[in-house]
Protein backbone atom coordinates (compact mmCIF):
# COMPACT_ATOMS: atom_id res chain seq x y z
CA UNK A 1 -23.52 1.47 3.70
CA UNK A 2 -20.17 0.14 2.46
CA UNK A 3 -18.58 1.94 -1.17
CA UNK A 4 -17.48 -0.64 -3.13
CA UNK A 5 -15.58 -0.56 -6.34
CA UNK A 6 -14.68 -3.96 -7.98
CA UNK A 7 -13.57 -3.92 -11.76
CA UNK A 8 -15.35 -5.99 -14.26
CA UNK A 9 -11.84 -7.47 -15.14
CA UNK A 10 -11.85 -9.85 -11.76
CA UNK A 11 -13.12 -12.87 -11.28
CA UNK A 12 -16.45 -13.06 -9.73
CA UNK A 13 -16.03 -16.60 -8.28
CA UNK A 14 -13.09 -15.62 -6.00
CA UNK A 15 -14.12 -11.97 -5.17
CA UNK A 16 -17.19 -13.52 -3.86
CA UNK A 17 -14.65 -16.21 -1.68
CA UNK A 18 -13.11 -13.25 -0.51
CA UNK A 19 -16.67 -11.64 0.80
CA UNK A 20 -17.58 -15.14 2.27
CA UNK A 21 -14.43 -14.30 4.42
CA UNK A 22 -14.89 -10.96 5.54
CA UNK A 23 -17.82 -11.96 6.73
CA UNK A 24 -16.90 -15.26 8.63
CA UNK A 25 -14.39 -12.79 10.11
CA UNK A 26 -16.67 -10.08 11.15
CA UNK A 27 -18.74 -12.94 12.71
CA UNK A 28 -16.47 -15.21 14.48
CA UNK A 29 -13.89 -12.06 15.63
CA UNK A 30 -17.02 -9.95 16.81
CA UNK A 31 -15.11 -6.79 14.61
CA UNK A 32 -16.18 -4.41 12.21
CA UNK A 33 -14.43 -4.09 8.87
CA UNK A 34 -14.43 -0.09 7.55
CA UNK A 35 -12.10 -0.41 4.63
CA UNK A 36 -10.99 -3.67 2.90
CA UNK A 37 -9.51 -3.28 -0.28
CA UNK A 38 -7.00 -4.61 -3.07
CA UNK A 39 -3.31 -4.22 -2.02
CA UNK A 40 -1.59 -5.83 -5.01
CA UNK A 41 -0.42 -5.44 -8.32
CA UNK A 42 -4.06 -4.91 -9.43
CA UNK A 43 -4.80 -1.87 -7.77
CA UNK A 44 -1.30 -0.62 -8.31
CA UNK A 45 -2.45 -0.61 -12.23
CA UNK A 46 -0.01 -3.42 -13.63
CA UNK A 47 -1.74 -7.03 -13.29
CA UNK A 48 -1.29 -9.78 -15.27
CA UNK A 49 -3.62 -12.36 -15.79
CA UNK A 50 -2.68 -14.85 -13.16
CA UNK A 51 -2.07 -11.98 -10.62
CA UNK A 52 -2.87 -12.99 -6.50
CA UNK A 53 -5.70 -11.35 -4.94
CA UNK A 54 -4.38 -9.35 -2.41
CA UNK A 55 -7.15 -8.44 0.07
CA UNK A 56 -6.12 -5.87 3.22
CA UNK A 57 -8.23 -4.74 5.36
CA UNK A 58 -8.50 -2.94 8.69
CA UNK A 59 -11.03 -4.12 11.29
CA UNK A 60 -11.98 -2.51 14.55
CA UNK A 61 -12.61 -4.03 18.06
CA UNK A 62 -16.06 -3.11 20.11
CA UNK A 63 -14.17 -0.10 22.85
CA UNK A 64 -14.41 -2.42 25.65
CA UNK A 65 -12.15 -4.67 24.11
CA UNK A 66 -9.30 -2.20 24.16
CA UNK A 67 -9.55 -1.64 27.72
CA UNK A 68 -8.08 -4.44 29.23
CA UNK A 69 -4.81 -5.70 30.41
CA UNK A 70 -4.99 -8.72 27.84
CA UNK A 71 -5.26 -7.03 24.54
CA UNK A 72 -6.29 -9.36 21.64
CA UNK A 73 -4.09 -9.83 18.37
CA UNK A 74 -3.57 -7.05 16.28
CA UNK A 75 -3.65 -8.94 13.19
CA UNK A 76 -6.16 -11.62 11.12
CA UNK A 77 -5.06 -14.11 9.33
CA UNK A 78 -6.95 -16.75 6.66
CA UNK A 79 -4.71 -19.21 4.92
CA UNK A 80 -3.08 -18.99 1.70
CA UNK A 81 -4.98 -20.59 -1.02
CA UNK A 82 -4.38 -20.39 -4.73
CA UNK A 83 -4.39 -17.05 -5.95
CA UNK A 84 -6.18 -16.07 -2.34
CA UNK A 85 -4.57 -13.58 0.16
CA UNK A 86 -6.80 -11.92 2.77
CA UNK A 87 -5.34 -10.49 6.12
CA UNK A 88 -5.67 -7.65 8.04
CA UNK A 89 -4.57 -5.21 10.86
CA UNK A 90 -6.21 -3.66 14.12
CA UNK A 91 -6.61 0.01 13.80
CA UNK A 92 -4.31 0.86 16.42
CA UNK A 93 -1.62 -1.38 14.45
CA UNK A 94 -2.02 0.73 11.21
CA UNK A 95 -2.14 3.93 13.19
CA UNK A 96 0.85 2.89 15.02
CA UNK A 97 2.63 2.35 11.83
CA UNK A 98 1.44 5.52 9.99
CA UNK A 99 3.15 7.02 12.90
CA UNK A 100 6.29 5.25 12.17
CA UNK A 101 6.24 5.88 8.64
CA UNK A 102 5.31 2.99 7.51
CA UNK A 103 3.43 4.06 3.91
CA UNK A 104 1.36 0.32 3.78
CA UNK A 105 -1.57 1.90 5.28
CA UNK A 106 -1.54 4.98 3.24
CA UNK A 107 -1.22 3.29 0.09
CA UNK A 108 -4.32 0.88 1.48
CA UNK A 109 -6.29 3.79 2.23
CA UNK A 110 -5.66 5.22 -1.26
CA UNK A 111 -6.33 2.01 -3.38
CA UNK A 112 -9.28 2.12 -6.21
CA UNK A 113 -10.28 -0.99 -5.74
CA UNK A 114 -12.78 -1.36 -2.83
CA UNK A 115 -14.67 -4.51 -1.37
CA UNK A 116 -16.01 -2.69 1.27
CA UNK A 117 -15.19 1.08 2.56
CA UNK A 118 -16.69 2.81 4.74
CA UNK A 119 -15.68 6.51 2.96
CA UNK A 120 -16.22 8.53 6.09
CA UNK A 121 -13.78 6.27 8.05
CA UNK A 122 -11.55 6.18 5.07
CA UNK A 123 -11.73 9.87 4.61
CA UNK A 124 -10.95 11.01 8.50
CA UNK A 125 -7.81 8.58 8.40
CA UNK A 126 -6.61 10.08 5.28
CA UNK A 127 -6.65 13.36 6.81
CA UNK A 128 -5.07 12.06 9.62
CA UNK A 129 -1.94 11.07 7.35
CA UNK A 130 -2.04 14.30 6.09
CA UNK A 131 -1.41 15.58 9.43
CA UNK A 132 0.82 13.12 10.91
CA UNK A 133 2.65 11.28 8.54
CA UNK A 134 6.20 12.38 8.53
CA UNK A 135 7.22 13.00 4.84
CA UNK A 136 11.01 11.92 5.15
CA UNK A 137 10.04 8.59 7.29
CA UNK A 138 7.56 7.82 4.64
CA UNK A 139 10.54 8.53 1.87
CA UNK A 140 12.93 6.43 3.68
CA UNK A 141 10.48 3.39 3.50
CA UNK A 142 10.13 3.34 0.10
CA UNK A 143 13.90 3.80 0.11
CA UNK A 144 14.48 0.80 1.95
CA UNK A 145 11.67 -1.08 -0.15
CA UNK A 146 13.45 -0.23 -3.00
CA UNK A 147 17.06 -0.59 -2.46
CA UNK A 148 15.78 -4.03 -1.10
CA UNK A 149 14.45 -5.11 -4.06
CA UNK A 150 17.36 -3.61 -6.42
CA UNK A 151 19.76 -5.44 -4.44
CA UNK A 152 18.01 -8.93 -4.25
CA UNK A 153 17.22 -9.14 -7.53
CA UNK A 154 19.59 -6.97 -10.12
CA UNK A 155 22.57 -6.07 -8.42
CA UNK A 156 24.51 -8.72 -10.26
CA UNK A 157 22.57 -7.76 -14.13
CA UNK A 158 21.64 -11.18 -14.37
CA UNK A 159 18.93 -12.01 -16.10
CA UNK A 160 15.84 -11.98 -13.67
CA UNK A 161 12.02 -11.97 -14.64
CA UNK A 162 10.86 -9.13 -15.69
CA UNK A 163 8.09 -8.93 -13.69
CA UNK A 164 10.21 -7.82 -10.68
CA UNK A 165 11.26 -4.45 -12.30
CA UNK A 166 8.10 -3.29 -10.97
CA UNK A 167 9.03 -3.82 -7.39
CA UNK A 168 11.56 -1.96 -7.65
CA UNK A 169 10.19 0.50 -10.19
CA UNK A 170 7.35 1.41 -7.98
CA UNK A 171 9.11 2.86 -4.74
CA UNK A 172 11.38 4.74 -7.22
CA UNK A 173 8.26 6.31 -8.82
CA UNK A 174 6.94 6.94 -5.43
CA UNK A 175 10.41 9.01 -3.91
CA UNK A 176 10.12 11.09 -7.43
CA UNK A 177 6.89 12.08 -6.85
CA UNK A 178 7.94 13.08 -3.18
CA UNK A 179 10.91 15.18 -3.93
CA UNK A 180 8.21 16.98 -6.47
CA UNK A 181 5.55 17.95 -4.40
CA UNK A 182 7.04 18.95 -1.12
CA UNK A 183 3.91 19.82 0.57
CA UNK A 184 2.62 16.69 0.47
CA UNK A 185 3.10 13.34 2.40
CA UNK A 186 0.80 10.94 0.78
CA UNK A 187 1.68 9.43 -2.92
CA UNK A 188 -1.23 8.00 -5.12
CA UNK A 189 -1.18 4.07 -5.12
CA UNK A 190 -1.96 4.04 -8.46
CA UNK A 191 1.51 3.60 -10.85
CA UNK A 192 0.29 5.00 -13.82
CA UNK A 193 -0.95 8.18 -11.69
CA UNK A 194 2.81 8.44 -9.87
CA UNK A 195 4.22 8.29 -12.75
CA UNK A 196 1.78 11.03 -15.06
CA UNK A 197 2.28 13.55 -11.52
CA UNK A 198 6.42 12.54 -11.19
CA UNK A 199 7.34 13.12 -15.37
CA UNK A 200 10.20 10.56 -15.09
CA UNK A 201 12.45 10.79 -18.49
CA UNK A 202 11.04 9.87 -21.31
CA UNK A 203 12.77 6.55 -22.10
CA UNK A 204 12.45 5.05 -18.98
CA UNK A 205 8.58 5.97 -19.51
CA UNK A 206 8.93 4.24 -22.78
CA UNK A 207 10.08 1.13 -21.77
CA UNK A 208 7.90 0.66 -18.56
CA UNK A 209 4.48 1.44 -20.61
CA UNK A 210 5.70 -1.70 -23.12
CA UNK A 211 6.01 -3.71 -20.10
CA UNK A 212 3.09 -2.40 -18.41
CA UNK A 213 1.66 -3.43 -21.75
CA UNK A 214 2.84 -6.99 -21.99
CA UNK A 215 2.48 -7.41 -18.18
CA UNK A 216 -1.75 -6.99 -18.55
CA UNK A 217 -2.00 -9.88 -21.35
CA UNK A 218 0.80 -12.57 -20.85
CA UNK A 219 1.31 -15.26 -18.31
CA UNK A 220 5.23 -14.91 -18.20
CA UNK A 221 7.34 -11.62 -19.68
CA UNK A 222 10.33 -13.75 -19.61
CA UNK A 223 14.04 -13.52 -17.98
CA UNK A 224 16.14 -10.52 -19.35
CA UNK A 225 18.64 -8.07 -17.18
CA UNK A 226 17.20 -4.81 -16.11
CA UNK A 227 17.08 -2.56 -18.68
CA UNK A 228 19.55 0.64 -19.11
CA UNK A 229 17.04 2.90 -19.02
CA UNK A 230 14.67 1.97 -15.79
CA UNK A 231 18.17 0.87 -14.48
CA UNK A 232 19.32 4.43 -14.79
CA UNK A 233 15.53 5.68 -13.36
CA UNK A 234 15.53 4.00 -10.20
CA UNK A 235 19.50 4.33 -9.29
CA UNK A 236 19.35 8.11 -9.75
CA UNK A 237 16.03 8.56 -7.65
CA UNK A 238 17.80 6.42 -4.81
CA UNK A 239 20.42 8.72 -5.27
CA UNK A 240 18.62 11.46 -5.26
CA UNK A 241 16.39 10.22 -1.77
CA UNK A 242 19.36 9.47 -0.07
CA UNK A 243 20.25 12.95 -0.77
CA UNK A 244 16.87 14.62 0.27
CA UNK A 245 15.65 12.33 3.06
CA UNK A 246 18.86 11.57 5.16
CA UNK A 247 18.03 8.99 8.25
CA UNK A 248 18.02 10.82 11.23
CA UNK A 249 16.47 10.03 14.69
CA UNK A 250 12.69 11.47 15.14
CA UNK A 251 12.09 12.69 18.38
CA UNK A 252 8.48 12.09 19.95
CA UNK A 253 6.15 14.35 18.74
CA UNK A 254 3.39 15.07 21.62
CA UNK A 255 1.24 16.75 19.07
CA UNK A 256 1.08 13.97 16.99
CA UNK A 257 0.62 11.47 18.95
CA UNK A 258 -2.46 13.48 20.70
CA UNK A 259 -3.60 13.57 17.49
CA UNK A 260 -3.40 9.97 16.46
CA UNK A 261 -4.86 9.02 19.94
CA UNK A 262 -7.98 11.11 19.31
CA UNK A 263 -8.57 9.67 15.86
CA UNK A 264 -8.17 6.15 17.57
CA UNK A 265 -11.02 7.16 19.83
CA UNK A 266 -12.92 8.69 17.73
CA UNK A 267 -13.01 6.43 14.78
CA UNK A 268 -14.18 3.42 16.94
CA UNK A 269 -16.89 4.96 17.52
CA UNK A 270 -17.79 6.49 14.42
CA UNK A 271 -17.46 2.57 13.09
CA UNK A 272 -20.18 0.98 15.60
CA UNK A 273 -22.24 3.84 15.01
CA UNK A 274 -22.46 3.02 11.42
């Protein structure tokens, strides 16, 4: 039996499009589909009302399909349409790129906003990233996410929309909360939740719950430069990253890679037992 957790708030119409297509995917792929979730600005706690649906999930092969010298595609696609995005990755794709550092699948394995989960699955693979996720790799991505999106859209302090600051915001919010809990590897999803665990200074907090505010009731926040405050936020905490997670090579790590080969094993066939 799948958990699922779908807020009142979103529209029944497409959220039932959306599992009319898990299903034609499950049938015409031959795959099962343990956790398939929101991955957008909905289930990072700042929608607005004309917000994309942002459906990720991560679907698993029968075994005999990985053993063969012609593996299939590690990622499903459906087409764009409307407010509509649903695709998805192989499991051995998003273990691959938990072992990377890659914090996508994290964050999808963390998201309150289910369609379908199987928790057991979901629960073994976060323990996994417990184990095996390296703490500075997963700093550095949101590093590069956020630098990224700094430098694309307010390095110049023209006016921009507004909406953006969150993009930018986010990965900030997500490096504070790392350099403040050095034992752990895995930040909530959830932006309100990073930023209640991460205390960021109080004006910056000021401004971003008025936007957070706006963002949840209006079509269009408008064009304005970034403001001083989050400005000052998010350039000090990718000051502060580059400091504490300096890029450095990563040798191979034979335990963890053992590790993330017996969870591949493992979890296929805890999913076609299900």
């Amino acid at each position: 039996m799948l958990h699922r957790n779908i807020p009142s708030s979103m529209d029944s119409a497409i959220v039932a499009e959306i599992d009319a297509r898990l299903d034609a995917i499950r049938s015409s792929e031959g795959v099962a589909i343990p956790l398939a979730i929101e991955s957008g600005s909905r289930a990072w706690g700042f929608p607005s009302p004309d917000s994309d649906y942002d459906c990720r999930f991560v679907f698993v092969r029968p075994m005999a399909q990985y053993l063969t010298p012609w593996p299939r595609r590690d990622v499903i696609e459906t087409p764009l349409e409307g407010e509509l995005d649903v695709n998805g990755w192989d499991l051995g794709k998003a273990v691959k790129l938990l072992f990377k550092g890659n914090a996508v699948i994290i964050e999808w394995l963390t998201s309150p906003i289910a369609y379908g989960v199987n928790e057991t699955f979901r629960d073994v693979f976060l323990d996994l990233a417990q184990e095996i996720a390296d703490r500075e790799m997963i700093a550095r991505h949101y590093l590069h996410l956020g630098i990224g999106q700094r430098n694309t859209y307010f390095a110049d302090q023209k006016a921009v929309s507004l909406k953006k600051v969150f993009y930018a915001l986010r990965p900030a919010a997500a490096l504070r909360w790392l350099r403040h809990h050095p034992e752990a590897s895995v930040a909530p999803m959830h932006f309100q939740t990073l930023l209640e665990q991460c205390e960021p200074p109080s004006d910056g907090q000021a401004v971003v719950a008025e936007l957070t505010a706006k963002k949840a009731v209006t079509r269009e926040l408008g064009k304005a430069p970034l403001p001083k405050p989050i400005a000052r936020f998010i350039d000090d905490e990718f000051e502060a990253a580059t400091a504490a997670f300096p890029a450095q090579s990563q040798p191979l790590d034979s335990l963890r890679q053992d590790r993330a080969e017996t969870f591949f094993r493992d979890a296929i066939d805890l999913v076609w037992r299900a």
